[in-house]
C-alpha atoms as a PDB file:
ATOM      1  CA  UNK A   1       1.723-120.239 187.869  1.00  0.00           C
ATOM      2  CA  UNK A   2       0.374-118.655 184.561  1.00  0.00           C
ATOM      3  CA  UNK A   3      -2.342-116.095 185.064  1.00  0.00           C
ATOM      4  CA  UNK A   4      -4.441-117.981 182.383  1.00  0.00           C
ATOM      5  CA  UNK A   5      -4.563-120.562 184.768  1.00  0.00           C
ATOM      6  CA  UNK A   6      -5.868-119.102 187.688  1.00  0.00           C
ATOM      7  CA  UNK A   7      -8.773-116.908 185.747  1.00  0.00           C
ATOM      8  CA  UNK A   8      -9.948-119.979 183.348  1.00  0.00           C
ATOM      9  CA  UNK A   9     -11.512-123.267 184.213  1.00  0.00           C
ATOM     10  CA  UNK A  10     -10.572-126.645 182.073  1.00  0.00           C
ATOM     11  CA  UNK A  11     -13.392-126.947 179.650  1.00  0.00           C
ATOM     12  CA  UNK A  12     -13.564-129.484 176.713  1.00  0.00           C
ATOM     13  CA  UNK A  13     -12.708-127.019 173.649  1.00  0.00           C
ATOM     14  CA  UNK A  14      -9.400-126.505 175.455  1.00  0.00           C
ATOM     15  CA  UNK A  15      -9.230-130.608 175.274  1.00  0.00           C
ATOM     16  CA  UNK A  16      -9.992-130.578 171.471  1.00  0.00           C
ATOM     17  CA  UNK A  17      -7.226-128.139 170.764  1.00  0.00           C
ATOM     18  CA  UNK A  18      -4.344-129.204 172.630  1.00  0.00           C
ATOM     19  CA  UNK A  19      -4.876-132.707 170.311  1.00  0.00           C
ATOM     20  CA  UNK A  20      -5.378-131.127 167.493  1.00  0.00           C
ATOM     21  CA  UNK A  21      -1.948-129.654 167.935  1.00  0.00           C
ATOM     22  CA  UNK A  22      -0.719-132.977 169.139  1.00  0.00           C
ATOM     23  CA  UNK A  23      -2.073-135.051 166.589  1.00  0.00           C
ATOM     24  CA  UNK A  24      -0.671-132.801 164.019  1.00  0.00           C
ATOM     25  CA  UNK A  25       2.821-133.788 165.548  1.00  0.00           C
ATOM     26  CA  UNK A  26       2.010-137.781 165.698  1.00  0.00           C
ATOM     27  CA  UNK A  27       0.683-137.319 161.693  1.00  0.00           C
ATOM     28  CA  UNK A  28       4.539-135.899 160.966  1.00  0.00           C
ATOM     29  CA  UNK A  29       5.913-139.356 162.663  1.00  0.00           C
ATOM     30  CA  UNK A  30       3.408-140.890 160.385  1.00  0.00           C
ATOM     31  CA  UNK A  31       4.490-139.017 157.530  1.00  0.00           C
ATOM     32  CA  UNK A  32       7.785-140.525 158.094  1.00  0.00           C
ATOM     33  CA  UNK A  33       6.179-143.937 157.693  1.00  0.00           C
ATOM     34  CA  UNK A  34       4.900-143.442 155.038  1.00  0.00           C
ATOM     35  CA  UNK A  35       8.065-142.040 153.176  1.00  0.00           C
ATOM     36  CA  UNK A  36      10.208-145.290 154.710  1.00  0.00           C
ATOM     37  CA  UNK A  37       7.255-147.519 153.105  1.00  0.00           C
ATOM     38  CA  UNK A  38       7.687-145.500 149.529  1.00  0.00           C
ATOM     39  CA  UNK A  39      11.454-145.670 149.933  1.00  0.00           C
ATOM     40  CA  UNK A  40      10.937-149.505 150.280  1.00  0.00           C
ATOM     41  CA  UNK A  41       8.665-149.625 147.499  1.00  0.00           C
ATOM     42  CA  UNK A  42      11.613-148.011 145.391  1.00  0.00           C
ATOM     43  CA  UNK A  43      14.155-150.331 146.568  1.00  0.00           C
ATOM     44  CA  UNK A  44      12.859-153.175 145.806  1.00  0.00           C
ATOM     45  CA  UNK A  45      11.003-156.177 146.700  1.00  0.00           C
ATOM     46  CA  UNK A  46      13.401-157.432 149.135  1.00  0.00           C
ATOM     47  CA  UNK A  47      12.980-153.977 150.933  1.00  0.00           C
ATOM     48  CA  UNK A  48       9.306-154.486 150.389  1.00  0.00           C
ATOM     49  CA  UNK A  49       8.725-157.300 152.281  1.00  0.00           C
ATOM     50  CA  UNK A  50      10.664-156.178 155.482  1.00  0.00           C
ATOM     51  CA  UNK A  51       8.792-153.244 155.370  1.00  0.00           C
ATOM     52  CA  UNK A  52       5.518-155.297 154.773  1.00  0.00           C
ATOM     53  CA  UNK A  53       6.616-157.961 157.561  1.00  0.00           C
ATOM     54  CA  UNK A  54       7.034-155.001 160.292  1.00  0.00           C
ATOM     55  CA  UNK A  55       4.020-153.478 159.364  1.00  0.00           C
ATOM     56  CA  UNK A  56       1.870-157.103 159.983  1.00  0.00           C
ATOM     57  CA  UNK A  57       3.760-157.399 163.390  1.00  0.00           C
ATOM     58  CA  UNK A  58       1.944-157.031 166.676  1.00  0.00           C
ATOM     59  CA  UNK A  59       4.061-153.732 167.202  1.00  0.00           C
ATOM     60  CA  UNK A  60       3.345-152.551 163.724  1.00  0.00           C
ATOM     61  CA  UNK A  61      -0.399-152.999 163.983  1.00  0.00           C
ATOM     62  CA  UNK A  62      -0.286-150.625 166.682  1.00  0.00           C
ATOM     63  CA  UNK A  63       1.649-148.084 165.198  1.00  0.00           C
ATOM     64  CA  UNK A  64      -0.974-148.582 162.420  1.00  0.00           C
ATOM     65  CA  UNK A  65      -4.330-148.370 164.874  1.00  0.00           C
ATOM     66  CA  UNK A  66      -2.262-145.301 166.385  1.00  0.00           C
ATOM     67  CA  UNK A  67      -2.078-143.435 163.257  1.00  0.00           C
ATOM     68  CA  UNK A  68      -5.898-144.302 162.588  1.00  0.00           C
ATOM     69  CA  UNK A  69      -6.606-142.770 165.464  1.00  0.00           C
ATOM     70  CA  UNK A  70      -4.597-140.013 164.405  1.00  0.00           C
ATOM     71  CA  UNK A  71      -5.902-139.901 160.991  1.00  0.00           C
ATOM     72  CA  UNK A  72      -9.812-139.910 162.174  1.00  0.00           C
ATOM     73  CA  UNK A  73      -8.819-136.878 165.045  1.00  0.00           C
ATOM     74  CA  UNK A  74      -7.226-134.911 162.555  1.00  0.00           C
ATOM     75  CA  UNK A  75     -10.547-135.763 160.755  1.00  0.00           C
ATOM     76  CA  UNK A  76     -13.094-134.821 163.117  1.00  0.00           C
ATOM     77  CA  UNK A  77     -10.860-131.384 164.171  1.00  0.00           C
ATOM     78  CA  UNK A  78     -10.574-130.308 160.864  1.00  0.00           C
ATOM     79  CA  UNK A  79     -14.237-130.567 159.800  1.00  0.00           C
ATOM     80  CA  UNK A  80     -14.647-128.494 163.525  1.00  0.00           C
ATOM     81  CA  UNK A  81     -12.227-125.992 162.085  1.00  0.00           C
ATOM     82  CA  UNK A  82     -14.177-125.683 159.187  1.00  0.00           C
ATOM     83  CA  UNK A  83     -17.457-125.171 160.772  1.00  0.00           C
ATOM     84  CA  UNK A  84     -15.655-122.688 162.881  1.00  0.00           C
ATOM     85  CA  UNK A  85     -14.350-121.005 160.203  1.00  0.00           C
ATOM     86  CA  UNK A  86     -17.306-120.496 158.460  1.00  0.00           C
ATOM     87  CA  UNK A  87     -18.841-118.235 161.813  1.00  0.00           C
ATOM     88  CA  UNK A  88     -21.090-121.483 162.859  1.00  0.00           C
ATOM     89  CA  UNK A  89     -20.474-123.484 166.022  1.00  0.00           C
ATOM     90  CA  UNK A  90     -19.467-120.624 168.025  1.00  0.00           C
ATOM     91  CA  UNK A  91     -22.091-120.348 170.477  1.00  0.00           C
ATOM     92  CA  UNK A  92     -21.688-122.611 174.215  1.00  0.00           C
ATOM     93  CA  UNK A  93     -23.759-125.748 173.259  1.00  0.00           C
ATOM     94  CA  UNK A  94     -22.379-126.308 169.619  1.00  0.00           C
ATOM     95  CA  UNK A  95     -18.699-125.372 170.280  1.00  0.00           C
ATOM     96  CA  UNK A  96     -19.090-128.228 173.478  1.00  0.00           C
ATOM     97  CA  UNK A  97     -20.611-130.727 171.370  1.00  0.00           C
ATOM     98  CA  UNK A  98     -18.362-130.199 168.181  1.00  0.00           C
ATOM     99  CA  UNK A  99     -15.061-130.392 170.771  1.00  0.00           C
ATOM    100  CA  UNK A 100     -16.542-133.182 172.146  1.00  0.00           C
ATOM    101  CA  UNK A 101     -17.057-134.917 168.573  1.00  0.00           C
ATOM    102  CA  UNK A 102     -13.781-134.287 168.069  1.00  0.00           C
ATOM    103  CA  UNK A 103     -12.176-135.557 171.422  1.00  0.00           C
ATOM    104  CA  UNK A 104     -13.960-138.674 171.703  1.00  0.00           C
ATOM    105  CA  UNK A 105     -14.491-139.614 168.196  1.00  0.00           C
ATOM    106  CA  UNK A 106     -11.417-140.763 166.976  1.00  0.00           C
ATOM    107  CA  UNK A 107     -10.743-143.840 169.277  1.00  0.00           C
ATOM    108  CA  UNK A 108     -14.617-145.520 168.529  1.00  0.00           C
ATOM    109  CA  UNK A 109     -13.914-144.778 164.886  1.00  0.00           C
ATOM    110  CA  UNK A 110     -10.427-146.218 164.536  1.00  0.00           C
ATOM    111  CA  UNK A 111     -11.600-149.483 166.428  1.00  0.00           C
ATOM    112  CA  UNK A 112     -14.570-149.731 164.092  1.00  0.00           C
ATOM    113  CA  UNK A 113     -12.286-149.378 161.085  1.00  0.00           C
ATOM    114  CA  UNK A 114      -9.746-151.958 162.475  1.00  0.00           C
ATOM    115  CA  UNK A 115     -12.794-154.294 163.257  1.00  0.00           C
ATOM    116  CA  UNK A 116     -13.655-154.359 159.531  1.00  0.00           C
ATOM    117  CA  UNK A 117     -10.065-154.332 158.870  1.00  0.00           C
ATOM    118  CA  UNK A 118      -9.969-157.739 160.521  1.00  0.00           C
ATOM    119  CA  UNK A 119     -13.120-159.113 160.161  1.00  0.00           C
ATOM    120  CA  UNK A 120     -12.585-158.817 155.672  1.00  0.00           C
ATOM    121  CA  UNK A 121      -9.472-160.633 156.060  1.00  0.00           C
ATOM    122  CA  UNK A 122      -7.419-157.078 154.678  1.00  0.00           C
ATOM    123  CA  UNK A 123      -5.267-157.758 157.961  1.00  0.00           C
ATOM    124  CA  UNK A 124      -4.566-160.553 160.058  1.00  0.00           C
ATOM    125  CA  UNK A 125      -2.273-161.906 163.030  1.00  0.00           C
END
């Protein structure tokens, strides 16, 4: 068992980072999305629509609401980063409730965006 674990109790700032550094991994599969999509853009609108037809399948959609939620973390971590950064938010209270911004943000956000998604007819079924 590491030392680190034996001296430090789980606290939510250790949350927030651990998915920082995970979400940073998910946004590189998304990143490869996004190339296939321009390479399908490039080939053609044959290639286009395939691409287009798996991304307005059920499993596409949620490879799409996964990357929002990936997008918004990244979102809310960063702008905690940056608060950091600047010597704010380093006290208890405002570390805890920035982390805590950050952890439980992204979900709430990326359903909210996906409700307006569907309810303005941008993405359907």
């Amino acid at each position: 068992m590491s030392p680190h674990l034996q001296v430090w109790r789980w606290h939510v700032t250790m949350t927030a980072s651990i998915l920082f550094r995970f979400t940073i991994g998910a946004a590189s599969v998304g990143a490869v999305f996004l190339v296939a999509w321009l390479a399908a853009v490039a080939f053609g609108p044959d290639a286009f629509d395939g691409a287009a037809a798996f991304a307005g399948s059920p499993f596409g959609l949620i490879v799409g609401f996964g990357l929002t939620v990936v997008l918004f973390s990244l979102l809310l971590n960063g702008g905690r980063h940056l608060i950091n950064d600047t010597g704010n938010g380093l006290q208890i209270k405002p570390a805890d409730l920035l982390s805590n911004i950050a952890v439980w943000g992204p979900v709430p956000l990326a359903v909210l965006f996906w409700v307006v998604l569907f309810s303005t007819g941008r993405v359907s079924l």
